[in-house]
N, C-alpha and C. Protein backbone atom coordinates (compact mmCIF):
# COMPACT_ATOMS: atom_id res chain seq x y z
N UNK A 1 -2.85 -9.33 15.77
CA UNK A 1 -2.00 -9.64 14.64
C UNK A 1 -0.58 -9.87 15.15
N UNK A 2 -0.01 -11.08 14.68
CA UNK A 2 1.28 -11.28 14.92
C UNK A 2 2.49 -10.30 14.61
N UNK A 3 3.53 -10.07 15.51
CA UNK A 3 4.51 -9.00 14.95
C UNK A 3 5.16 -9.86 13.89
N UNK A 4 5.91 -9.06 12.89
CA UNK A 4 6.79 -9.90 11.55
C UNK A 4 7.89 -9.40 11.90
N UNK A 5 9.43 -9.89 11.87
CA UNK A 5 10.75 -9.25 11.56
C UNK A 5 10.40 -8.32 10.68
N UNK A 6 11.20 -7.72 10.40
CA UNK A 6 11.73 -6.68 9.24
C UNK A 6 12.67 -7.41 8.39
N UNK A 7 12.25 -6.91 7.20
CA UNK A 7 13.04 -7.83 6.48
C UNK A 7 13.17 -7.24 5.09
N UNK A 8 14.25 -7.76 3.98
CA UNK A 8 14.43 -6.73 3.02
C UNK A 8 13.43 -6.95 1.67
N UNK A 9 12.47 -7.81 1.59
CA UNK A 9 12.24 -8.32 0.47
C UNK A 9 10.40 -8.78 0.68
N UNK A 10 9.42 -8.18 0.22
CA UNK A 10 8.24 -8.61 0.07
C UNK A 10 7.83 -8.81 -1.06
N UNK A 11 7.62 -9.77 -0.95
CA UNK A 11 7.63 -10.94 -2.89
C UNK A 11 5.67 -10.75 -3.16
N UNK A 12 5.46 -10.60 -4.46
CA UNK A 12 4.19 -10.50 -4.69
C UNK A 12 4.69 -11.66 -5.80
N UNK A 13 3.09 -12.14 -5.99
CA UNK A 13 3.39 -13.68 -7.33
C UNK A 13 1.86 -13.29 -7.71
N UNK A 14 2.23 -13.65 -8.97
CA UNK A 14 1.44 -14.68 -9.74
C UNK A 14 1.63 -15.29 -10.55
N UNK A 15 0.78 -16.47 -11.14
CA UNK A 15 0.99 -17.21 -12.38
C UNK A 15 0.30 -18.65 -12.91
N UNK A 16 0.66 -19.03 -13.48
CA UNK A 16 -0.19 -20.22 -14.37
C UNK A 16 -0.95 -21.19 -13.20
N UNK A 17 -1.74 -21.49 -14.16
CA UNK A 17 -1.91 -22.57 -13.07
C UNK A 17 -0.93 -24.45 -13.82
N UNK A 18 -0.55 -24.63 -12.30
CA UNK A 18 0.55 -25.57 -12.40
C UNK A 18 0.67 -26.43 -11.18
N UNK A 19 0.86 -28.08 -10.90
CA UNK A 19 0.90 -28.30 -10.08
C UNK A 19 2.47 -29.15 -9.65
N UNK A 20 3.10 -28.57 -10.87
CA UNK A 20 4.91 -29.37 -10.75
C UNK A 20 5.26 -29.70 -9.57
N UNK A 21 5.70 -30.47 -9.16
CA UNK A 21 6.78 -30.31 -7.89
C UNK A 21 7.81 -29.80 -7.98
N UNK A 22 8.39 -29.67 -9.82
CA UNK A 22 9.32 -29.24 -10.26
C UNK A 22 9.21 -27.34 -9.52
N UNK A 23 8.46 -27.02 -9.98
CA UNK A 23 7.64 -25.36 -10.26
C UNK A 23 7.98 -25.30 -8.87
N UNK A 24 6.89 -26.12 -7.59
CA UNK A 24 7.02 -25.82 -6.13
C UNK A 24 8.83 -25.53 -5.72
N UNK A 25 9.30 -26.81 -5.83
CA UNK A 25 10.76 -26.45 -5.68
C UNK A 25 11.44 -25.29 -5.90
N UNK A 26 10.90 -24.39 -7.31
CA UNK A 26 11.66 -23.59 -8.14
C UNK A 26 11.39 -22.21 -7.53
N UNK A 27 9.90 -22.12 -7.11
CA UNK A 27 9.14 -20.97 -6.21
C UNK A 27 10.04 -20.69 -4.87
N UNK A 28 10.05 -22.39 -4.43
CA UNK A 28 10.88 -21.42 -3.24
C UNK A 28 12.47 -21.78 -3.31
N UNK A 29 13.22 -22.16 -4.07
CA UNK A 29 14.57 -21.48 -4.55
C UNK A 29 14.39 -20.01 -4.62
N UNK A 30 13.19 -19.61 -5.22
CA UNK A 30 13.48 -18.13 -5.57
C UNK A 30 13.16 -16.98 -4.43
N UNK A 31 11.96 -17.57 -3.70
CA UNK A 31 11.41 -16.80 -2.69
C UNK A 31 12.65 -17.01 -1.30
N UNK A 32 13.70 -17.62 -1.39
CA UNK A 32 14.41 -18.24 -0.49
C UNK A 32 15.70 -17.04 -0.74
N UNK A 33 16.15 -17.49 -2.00
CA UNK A 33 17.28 -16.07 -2.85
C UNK A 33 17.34 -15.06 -3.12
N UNK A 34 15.86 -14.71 -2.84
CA UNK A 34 15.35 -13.31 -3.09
C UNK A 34 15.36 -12.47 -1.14
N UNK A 35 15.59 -13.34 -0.43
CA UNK A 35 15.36 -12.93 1.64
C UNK A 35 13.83 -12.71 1.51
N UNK A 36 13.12 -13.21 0.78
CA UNK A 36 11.80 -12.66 1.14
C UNK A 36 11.39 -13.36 2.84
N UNK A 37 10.61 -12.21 3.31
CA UNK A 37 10.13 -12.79 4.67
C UNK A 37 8.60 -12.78 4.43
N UNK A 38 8.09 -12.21 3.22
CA UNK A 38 6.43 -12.10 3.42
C UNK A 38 5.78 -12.33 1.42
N UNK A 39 5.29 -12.83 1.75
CA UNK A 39 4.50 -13.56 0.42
C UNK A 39 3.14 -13.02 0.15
N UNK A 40 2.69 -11.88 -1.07
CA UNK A 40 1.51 -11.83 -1.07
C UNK A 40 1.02 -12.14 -2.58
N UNK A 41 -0.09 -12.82 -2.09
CA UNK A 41 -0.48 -13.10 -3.75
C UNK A 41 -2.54 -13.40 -3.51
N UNK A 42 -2.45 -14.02 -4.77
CA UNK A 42 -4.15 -14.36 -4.16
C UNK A 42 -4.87 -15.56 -4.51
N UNK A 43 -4.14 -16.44 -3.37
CA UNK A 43 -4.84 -17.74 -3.43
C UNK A 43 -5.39 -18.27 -4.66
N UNK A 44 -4.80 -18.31 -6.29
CA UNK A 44 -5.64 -19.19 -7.07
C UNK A 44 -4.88 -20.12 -7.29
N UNK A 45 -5.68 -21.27 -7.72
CA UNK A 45 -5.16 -22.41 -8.14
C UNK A 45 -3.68 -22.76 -8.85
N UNK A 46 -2.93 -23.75 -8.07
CA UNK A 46 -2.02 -23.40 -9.36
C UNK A 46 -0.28 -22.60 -8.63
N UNK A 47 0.12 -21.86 -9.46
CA UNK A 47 0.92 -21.03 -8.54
C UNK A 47 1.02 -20.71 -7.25
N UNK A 48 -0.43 -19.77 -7.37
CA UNK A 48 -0.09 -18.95 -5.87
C UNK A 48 -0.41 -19.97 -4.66
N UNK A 49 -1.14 -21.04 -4.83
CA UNK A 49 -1.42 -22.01 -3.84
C UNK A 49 -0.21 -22.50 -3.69
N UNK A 50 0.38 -23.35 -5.09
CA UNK A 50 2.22 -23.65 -4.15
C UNK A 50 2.80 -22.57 -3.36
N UNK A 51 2.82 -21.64 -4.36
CA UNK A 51 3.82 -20.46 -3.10
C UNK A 51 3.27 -19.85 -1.70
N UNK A 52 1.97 -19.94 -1.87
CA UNK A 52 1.48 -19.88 -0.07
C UNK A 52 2.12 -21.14 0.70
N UNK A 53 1.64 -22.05 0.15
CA UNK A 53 2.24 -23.82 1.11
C UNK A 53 3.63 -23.73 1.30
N UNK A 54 4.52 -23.10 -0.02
CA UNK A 54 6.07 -23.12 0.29
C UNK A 54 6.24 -22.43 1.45
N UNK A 55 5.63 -20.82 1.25
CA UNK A 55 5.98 -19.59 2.41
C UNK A 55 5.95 -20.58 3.85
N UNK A 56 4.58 -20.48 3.84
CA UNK A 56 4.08 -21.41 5.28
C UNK A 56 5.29 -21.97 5.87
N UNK A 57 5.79 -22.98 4.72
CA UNK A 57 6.92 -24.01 5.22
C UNK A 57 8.44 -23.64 5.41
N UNK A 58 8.58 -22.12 4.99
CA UNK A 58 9.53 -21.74 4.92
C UNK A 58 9.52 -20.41 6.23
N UNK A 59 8.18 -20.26 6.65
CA UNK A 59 8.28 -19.73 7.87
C UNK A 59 7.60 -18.13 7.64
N UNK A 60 7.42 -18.02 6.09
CA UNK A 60 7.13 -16.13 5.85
C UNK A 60 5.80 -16.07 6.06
N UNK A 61 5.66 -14.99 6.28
CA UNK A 61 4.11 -14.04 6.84
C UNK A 61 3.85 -14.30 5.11
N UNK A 62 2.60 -14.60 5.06
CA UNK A 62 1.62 -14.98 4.03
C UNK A 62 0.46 -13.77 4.10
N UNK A 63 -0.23 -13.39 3.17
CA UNK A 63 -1.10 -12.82 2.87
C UNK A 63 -1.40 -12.77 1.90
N UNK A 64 -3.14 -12.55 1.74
CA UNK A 64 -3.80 -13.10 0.38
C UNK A 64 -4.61 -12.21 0.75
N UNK A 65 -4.54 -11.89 -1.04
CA UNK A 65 -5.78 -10.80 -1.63
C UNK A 65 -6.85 -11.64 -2.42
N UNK A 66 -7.65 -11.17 -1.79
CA UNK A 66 -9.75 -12.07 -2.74
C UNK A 66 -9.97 -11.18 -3.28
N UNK A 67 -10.65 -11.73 -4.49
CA UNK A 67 -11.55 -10.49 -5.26
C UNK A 67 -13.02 -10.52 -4.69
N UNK A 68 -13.09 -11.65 -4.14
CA UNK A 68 -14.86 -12.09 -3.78
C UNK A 68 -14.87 -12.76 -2.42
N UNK A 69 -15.53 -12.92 -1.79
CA UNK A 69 -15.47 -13.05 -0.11
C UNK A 69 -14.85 -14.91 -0.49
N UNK A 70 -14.39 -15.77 0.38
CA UNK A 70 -13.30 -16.96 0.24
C UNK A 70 -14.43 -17.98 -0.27
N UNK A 71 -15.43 -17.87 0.01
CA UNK A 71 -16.44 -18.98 -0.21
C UNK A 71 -16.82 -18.58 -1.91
N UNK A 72 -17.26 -17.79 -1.76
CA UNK A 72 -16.87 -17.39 -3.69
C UNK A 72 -15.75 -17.38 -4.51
N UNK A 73 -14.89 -17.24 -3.99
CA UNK A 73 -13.44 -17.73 -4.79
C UNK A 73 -13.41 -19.18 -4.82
N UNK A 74 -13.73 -19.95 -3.52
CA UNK A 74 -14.10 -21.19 -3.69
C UNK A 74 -14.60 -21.76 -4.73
N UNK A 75 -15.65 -21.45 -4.88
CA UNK A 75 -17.33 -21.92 -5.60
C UNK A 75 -16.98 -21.80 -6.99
N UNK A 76 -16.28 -20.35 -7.54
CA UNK A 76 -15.81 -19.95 -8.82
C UNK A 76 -14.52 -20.53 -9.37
N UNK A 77 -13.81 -20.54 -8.63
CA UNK A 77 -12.21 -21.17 -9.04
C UNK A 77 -11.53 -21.88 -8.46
N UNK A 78 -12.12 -22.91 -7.27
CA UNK A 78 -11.11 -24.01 -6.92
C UNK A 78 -11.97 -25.44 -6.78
N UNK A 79 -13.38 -24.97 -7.19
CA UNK A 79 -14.16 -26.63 -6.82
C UNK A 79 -14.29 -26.84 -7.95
N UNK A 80 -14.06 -26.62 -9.50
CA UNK A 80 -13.76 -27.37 -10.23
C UNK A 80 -12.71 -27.65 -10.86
N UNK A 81 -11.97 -27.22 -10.16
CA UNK A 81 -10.22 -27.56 -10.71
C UNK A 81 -9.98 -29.03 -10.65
N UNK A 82 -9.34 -30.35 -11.34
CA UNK A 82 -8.78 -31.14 -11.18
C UNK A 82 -7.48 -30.83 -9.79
N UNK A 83 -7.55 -31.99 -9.00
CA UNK A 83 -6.85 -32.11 -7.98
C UNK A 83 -7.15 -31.97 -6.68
N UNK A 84 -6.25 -31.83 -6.00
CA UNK A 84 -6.54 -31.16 -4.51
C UNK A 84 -6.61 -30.33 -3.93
N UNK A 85 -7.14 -29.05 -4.89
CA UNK A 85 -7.16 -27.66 -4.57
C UNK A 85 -7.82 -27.12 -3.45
N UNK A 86 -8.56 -27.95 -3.58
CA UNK A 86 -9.61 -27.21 -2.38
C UNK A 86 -9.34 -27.34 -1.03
N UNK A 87 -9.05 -28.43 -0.51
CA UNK A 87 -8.61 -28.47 0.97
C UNK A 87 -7.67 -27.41 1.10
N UNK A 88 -6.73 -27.37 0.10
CA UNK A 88 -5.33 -26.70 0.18
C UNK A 88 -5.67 -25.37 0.57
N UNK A 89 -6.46 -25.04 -0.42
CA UNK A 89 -7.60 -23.83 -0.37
C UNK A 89 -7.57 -23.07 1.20
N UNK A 90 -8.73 -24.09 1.32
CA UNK A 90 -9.29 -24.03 2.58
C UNK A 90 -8.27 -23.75 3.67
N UNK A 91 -7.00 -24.15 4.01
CA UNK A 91 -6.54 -24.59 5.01
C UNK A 91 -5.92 -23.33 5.36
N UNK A 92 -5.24 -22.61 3.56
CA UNK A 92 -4.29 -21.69 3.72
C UNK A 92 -5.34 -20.47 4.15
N UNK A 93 -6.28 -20.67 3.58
CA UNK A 93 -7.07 -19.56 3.63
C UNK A 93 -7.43 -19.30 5.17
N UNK A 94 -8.06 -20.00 5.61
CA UNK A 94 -8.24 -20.13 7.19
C UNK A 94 -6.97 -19.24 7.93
N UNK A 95 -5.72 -20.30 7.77
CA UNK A 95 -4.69 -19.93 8.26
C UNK A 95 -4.10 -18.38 8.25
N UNK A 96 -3.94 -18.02 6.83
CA UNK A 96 -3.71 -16.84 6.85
C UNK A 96 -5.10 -15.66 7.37
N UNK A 97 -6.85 -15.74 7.46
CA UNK A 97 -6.86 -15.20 7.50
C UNK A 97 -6.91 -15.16 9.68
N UNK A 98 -6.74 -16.13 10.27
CA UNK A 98 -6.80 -16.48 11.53
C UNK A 98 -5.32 -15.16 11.99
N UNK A 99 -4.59 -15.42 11.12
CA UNK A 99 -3.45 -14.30 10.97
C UNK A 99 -3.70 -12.71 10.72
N UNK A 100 -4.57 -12.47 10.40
CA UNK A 100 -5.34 -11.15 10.45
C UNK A 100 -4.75 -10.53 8.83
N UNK A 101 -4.01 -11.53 7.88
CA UNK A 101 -3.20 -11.28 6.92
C UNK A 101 -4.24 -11.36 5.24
N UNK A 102 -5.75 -11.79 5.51
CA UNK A 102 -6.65 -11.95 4.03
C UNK A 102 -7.10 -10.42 4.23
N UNK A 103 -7.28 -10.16 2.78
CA UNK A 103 -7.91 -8.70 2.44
C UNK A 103 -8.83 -9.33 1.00
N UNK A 104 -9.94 -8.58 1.18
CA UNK A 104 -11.29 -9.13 0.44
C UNK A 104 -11.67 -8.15 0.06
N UNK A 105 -11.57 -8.05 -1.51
CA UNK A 105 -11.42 -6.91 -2.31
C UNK A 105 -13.07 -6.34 -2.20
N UNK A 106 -13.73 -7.33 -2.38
CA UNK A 106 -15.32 -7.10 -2.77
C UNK A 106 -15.95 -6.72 -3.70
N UNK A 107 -15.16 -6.76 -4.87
CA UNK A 107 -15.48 -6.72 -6.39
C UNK A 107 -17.15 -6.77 -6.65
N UNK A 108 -17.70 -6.14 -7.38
CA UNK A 108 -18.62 -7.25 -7.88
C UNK A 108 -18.73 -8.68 -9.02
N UNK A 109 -19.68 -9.12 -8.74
CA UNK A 109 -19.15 -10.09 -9.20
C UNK A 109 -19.34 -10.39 -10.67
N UNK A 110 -20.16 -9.46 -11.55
CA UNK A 110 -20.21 -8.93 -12.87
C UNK A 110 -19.42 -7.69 -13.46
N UNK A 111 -19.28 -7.44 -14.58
CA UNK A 111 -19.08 -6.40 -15.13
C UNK A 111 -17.37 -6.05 -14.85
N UNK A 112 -16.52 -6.47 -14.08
CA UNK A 112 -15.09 -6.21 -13.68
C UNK A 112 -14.44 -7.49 -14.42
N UNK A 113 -12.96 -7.06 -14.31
CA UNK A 113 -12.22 -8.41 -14.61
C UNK A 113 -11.55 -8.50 -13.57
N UNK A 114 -11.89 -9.90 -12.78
CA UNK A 114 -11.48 -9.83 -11.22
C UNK A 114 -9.71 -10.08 -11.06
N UNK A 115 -9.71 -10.31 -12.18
CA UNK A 115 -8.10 -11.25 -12.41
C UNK A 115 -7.10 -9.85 -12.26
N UNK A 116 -7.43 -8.77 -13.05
CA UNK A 116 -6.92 -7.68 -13.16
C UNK A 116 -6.87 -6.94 -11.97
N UNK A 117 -7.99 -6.16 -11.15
CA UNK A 117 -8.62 -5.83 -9.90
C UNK A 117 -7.30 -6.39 -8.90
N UNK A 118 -7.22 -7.88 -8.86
CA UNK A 118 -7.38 -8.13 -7.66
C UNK A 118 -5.14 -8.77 -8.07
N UNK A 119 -4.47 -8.44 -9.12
CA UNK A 119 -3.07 -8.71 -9.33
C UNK A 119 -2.99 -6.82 -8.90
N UNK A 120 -3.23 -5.84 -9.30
CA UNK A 120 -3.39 -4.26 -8.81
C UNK A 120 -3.50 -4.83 -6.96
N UNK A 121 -4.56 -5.15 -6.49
CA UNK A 121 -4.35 -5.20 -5.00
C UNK A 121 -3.69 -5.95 -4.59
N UNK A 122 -2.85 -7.18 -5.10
CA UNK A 122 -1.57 -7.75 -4.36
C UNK A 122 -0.22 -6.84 -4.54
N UNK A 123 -0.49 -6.24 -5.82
CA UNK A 123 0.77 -5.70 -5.98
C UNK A 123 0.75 -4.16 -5.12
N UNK A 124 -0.76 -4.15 -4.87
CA UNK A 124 0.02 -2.51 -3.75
C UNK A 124 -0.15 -2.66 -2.69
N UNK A 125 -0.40 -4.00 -2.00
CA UNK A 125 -0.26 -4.46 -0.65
C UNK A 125 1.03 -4.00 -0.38
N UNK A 126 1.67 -5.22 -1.42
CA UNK A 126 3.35 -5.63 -1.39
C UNK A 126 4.16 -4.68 -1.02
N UNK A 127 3.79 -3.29 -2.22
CA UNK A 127 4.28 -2.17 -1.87
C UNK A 127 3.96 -1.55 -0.21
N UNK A 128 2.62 -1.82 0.13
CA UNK A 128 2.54 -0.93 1.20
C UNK A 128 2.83 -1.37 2.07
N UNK A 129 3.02 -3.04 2.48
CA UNK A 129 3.94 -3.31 3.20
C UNK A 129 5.49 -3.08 3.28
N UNK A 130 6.03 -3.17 1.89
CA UNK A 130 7.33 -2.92 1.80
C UNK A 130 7.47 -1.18 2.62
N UNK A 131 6.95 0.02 1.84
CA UNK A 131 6.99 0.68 2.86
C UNK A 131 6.90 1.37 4.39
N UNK A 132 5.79 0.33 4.27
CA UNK A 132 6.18 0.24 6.06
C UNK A 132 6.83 -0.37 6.93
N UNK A 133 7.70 -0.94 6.30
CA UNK A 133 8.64 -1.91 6.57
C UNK A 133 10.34 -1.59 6.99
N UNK A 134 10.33 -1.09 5.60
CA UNK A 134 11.78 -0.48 4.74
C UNK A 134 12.16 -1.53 4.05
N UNK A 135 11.68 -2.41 3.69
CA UNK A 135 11.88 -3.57 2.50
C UNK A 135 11.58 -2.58 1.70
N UNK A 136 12.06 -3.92 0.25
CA UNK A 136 11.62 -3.62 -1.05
C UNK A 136 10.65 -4.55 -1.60
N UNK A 137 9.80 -4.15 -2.25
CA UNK A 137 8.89 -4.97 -2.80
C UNK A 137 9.34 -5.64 -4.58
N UNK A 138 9.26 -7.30 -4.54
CA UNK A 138 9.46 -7.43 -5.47
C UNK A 138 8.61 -8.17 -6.13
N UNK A 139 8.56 -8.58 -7.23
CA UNK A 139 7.18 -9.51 -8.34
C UNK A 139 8.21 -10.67 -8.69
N UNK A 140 7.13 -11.51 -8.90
CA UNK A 140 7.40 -12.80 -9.20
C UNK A 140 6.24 -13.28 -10.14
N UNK A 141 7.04 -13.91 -11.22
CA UNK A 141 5.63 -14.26 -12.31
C UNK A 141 6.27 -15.91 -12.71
N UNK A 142 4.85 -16.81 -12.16
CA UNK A 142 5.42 -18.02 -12.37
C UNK A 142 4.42 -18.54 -14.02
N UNK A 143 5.63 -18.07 -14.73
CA UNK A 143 5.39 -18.52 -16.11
C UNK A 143 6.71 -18.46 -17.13
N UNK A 144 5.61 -18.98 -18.41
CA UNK A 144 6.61 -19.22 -19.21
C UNK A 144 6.38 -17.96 -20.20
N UNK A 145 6.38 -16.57 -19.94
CA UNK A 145 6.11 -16.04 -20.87
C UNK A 145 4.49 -15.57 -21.44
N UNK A 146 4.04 -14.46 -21.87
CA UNK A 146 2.64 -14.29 -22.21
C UNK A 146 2.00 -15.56 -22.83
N UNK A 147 0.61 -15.83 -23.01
CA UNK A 147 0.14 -16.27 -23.97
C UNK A 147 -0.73 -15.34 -24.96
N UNK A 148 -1.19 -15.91 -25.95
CA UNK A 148 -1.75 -15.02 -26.93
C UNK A 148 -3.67 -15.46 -26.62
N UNK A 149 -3.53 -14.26 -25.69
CA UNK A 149 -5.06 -14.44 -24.72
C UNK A 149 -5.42 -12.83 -24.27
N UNK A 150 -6.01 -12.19 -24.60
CA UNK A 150 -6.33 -10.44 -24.58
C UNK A 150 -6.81 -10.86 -22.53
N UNK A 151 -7.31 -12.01 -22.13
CA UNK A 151 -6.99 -11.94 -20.64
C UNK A 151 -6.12 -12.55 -19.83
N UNK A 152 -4.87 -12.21 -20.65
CA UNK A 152 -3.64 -13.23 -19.70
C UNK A 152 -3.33 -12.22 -18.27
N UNK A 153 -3.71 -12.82 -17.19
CA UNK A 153 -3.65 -12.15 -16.16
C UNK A 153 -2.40 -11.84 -15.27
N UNK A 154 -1.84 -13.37 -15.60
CA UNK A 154 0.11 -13.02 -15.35
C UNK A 154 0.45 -12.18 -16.17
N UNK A 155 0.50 -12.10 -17.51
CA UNK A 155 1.41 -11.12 -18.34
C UNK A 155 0.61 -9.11 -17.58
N UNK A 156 -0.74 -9.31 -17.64
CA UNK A 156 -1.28 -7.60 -16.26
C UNK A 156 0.10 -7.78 -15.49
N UNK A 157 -0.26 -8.89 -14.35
CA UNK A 157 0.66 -8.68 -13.56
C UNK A 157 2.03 -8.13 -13.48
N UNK A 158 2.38 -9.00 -14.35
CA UNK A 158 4.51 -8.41 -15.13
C UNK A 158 4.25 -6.51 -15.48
N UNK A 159 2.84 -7.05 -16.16
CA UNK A 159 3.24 -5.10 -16.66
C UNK A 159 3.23 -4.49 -15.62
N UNK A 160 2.08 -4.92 -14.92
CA UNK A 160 1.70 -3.55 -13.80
C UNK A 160 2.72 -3.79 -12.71
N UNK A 161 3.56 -4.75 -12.38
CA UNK A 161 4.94 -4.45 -11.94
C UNK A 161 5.92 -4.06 -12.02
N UNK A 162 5.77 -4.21 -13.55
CA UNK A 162 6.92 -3.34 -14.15
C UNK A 162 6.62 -1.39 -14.29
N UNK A 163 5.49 -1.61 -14.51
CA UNK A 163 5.17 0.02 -14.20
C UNK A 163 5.35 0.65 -13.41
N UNK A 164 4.80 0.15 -12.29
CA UNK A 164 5.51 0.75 -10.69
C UNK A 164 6.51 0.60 -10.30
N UNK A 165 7.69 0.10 -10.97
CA UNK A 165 9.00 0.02 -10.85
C UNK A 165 9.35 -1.11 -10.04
N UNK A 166 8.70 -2.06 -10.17
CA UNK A 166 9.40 -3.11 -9.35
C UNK A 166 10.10 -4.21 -9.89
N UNK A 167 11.04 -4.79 -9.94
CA UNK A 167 11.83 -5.70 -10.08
C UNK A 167 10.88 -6.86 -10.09
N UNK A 168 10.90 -7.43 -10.93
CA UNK A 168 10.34 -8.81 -11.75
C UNK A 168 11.32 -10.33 -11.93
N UNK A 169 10.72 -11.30 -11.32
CA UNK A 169 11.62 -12.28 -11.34
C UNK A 169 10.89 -13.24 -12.04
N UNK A 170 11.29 -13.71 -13.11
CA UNK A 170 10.15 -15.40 -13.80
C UNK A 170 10.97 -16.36 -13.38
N UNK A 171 9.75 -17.16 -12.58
CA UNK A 171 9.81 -18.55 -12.44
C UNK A 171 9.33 -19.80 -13.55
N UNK A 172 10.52 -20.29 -14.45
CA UNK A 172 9.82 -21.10 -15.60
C UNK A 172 9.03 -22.29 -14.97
N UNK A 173 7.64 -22.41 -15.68
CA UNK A 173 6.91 -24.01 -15.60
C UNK A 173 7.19 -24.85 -16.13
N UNK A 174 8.15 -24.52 -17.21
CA UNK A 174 8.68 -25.81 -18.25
C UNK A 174 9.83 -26.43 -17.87
């Protein structure tokens, strides 16, 4: 595993799915203003795929949390997405986990809500990197606000960041 600087800021994300260039731009304005050096989130469509490609390009240690081994996250949520998800997919996924940086929750694949599960294991990566670090761990939610959906998985996210006391930043899609 590659050594990382130390650095003050480990950014956890999630959020809509979106493929703006506007949004990409806006992700890493923020991940840029914030000193983040390390990006964890979990590869879905949409958000966290821009903000892995931004990190990459911006030089930060990337890491991604699966709920289901990569070929099932595949199969379930990026081969029927409209666009070019999947290579993107593929590439980051590879990349980061060639980096020794993917963690594969192993959910099953009934009876859980993986969306929930697996925003809980980015967000206590973040933390447990931040503490071993001496960073701070912060959240990032790329949306516009809840929707009125009993499984909005960004608005988990905001809470359960906000519960553990972490500082919350929204990135608008609009």
């Amino acid at each position: 595993m590659a050594e990382w600087p130390r650095c003050r800021v480990i950014a956890a994300l999630a959020g809509r799915l979106t493929a703006s260039p506007v949004v990409r731009a806006r992700i890493g304005e923020a991940l840029t203003a914030s000193g983040a050096a390390t990006l964890v989130c979990a590869a879905a469509c949409g958000a966290d795929l821009l903000a892995l490609d931004v990190a990459g390009e911006l030089g930060l240690r990337r890491c991604i949390v699966l709920p289901f081994a990569p070929e099932v996250v595949r199969e379930r949520s990026v081969a029927g997405r409209a666009g070019a998800w999947g290579p993107l997919f593929d590439r980051i996924v590879a990349d980061v986990g060639a980096a020794g940086d993917l963690t594969v929750l192993g959910l099953p694949r009934a009876g859980t809500n993986p969306g929930e599960r697996t925003n809980e294991g980015v967000l206590t990566r973040a933390l447990a990197l931040a503490a071993g670090s001496g960073a701070s761990a912060e959240a990032f939610a790329v949306w516009d606000g809840p929707i009125v959906n009993p499984t909005d998985d960004t608005r988990h996210f905001v809470r359960t960041a906000q519960w553990l006391g972490m500082r919350v930043t929204s990135i608008p899609i609009s």
